[in-house]
N, C-alpha and C. Protein backbone atom coordinates (compact mmCIF):
# COMPACT_ATOMS: atom_id res chain seq x y z
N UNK A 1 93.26 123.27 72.07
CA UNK A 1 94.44 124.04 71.71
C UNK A 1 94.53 125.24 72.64
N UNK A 2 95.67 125.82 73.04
CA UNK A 2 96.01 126.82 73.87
C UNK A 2 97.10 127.66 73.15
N UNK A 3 96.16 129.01 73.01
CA UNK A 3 96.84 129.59 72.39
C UNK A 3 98.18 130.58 73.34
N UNK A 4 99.46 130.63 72.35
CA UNK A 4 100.23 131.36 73.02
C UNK A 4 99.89 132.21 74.22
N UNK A 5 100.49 132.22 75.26
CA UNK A 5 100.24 133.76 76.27
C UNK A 5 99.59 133.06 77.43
N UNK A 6 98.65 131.85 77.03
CA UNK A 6 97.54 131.75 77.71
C UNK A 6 98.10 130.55 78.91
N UNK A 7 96.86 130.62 79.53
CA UNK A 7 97.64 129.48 80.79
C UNK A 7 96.27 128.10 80.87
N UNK A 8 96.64 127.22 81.46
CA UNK A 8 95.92 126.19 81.50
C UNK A 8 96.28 125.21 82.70
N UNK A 9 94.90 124.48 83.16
CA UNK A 9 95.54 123.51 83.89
C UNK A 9 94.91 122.44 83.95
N UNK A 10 96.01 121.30 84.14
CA UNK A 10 96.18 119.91 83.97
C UNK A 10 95.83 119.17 85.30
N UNK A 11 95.15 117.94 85.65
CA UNK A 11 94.79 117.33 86.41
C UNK A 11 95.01 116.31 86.33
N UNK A 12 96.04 115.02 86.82
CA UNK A 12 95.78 113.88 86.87
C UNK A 12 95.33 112.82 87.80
N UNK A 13 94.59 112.12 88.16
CA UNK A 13 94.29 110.84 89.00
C UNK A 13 94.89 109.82 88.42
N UNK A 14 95.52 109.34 89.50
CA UNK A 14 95.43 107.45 89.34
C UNK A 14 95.95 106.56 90.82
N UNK A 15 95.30 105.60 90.51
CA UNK A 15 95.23 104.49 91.43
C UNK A 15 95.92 103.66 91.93
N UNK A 16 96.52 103.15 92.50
CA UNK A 16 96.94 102.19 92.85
C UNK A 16 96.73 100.75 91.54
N UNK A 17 95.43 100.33 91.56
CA UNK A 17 94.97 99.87 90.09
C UNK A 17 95.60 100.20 89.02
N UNK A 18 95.71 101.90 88.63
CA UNK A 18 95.97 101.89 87.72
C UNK A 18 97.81 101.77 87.57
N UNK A 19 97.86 101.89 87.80
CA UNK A 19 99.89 101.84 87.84
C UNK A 19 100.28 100.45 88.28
N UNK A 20 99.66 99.66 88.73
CA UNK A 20 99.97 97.82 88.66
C UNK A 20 101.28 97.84 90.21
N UNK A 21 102.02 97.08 89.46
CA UNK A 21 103.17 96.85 90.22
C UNK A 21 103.80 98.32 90.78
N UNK A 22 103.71 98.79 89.46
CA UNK A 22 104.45 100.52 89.38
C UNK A 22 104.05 101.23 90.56
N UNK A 23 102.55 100.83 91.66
CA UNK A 23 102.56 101.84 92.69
C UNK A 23 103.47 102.05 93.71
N UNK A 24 104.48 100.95 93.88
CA UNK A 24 105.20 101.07 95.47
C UNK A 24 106.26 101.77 94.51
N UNK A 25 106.84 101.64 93.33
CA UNK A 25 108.14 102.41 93.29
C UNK A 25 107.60 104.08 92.92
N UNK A 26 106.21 104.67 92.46
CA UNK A 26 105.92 105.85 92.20
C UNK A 26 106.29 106.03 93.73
N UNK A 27 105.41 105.44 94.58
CA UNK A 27 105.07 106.33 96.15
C UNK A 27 106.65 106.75 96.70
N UNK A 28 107.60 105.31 96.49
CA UNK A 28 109.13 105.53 97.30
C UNK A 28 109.97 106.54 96.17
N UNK A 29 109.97 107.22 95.31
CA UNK A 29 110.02 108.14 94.32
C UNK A 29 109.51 109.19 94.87
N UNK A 30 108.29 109.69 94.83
CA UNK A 30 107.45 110.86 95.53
C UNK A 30 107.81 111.00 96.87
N UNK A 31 107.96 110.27 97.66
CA UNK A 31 108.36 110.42 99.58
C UNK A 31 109.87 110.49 99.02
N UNK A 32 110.38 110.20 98.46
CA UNK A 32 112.19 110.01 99.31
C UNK A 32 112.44 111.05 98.56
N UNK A 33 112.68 111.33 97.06
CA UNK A 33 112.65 112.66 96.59
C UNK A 33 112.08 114.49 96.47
N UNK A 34 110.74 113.53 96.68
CA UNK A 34 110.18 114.82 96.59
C UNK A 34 109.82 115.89 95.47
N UNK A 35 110.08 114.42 94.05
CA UNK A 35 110.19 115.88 92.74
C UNK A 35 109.64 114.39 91.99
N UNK A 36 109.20 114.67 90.70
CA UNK A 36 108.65 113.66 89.71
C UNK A 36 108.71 113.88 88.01
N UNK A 37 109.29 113.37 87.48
CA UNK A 37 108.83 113.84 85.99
C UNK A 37 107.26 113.07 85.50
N UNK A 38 106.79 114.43 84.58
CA UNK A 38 105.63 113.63 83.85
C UNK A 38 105.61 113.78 82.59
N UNK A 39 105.71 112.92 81.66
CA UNK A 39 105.83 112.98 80.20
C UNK A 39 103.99 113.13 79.65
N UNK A 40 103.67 113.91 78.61
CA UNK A 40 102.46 113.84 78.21
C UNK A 40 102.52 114.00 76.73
N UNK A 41 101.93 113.03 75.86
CA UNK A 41 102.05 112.78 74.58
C UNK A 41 101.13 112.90 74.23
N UNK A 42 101.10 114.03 72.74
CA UNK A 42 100.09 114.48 72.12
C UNK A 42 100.23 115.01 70.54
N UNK A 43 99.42 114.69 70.21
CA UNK A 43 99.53 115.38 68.40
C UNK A 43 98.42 116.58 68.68
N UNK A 44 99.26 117.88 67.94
CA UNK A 44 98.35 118.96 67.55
C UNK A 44 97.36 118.99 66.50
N UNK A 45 96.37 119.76 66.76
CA UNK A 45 95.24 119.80 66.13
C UNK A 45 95.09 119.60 64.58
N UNK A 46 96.20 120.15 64.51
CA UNK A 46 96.32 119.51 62.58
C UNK A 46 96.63 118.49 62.19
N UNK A 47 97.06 117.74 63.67
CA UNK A 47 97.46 116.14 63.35
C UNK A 47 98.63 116.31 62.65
N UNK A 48 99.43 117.12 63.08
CA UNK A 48 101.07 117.14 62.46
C UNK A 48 101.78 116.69 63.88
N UNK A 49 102.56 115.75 63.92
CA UNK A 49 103.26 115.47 64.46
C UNK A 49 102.86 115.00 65.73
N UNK A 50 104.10 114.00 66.52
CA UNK A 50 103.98 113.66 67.73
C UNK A 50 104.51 114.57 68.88
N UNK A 51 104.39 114.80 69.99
CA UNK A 51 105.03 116.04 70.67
C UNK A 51 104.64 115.42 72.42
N UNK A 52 105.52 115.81 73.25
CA UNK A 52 105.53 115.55 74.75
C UNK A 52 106.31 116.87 75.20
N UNK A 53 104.96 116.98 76.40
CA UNK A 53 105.10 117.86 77.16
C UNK A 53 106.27 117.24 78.41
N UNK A 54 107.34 117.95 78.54
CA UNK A 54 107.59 117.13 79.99
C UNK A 54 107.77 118.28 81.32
N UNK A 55 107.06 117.42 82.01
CA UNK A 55 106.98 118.34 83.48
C UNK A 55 107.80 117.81 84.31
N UNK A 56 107.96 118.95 85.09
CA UNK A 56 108.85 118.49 86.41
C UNK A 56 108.13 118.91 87.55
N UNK A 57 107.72 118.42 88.46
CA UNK A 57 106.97 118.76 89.60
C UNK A 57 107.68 118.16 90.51
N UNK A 58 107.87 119.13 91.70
CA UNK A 58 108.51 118.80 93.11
C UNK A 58 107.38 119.81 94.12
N UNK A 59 107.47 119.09 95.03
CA UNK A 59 106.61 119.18 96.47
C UNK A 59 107.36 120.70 96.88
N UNK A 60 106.07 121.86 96.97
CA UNK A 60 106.12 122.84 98.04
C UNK A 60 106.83 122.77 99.18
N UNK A 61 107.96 123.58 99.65
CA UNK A 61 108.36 123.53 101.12
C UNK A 61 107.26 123.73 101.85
N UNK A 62 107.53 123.30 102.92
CA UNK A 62 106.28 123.33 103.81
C UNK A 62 104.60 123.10 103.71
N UNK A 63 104.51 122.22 102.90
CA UNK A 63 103.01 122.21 102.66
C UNK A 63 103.45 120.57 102.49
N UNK A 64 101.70 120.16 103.04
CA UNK A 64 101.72 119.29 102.96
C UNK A 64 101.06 118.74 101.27
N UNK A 65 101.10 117.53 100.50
CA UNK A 65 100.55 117.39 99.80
C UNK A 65 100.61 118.31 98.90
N UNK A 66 101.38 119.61 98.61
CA UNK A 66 101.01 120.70 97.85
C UNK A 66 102.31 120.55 96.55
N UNK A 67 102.06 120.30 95.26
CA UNK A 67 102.61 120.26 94.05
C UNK A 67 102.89 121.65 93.28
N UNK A 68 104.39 121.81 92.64
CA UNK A 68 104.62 123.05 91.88
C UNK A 68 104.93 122.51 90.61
N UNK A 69 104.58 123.12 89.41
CA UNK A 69 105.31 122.44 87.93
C UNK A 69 106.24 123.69 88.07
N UNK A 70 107.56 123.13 87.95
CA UNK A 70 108.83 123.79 87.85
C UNK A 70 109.37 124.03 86.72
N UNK A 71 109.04 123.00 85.88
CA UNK A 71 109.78 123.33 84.48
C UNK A 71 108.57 122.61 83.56
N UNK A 72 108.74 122.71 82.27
CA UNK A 72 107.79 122.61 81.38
C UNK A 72 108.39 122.72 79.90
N UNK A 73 108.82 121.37 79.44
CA UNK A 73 109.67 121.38 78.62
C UNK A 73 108.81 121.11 76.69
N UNK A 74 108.73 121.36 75.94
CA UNK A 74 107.88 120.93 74.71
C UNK A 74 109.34 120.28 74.10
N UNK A 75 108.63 119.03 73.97
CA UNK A 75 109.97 117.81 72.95
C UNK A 75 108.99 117.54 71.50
N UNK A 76 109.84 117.11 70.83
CA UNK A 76 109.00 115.74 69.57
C UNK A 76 108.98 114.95 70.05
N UNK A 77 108.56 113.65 69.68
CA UNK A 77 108.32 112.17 70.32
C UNK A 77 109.76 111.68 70.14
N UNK A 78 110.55 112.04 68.61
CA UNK A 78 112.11 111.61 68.47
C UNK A 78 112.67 112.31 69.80
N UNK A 79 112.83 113.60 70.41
CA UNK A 79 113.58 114.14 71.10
C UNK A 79 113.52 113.38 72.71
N UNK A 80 112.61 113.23 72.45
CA UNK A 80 111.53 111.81 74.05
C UNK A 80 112.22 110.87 73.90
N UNK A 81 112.10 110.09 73.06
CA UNK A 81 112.65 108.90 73.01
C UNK A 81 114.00 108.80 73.02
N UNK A 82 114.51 109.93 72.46
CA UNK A 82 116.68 110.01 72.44
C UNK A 82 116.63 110.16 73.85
N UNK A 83 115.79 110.79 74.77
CA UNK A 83 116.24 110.73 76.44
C UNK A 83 115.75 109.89 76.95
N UNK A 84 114.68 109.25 76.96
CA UNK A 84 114.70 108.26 77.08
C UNK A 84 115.57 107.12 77.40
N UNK A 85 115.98 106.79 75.91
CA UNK A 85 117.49 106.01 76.19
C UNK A 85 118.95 105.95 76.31
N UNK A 86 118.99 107.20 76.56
CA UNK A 86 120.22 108.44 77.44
C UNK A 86 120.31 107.76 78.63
């Protein structure tokens, strides 16, 4: 849990393996745009409810390889799923 005020940070890996088919359209997504959403689904510590974080990360001018989270949105899993199929 992270309490208000406070800051934290998130790390993800994955593979080629892990994303299946899904790797050639992540990579032509990441190169041609340059920006990515990441949804992250989680229940709080009291086990009340479903909740997704959604990020928006787009590539640093001028850097190579270098990632910014731009926005940082807190949904319910209902509010996820209505955009979802928006």
């Amino acid at each position: 849990m992270l309490p208000v005020g406070e800051s934290g940070r998130l790390n993800f890996w994955f593979t080629p393996q892990d994303l299946g088919p899904r790797w050639e359209a992540w990579q032509h997504t990441v190169q041609s745009y340059g920006n990515f959403n990441l949804n992250v689904r989680y229940r709080d510590l009291g086990n009340r409810g479903d909740y997704v974080s959604a990020f928006t990360i787009d590539r640093k001018e001028n850097h190579v390889n270098a990632w910014r989270v731009r926005q940082i949105r807190l949904l319910t899993a209902e509010e996820a799923q209505a955009e979802d199929a928006a």
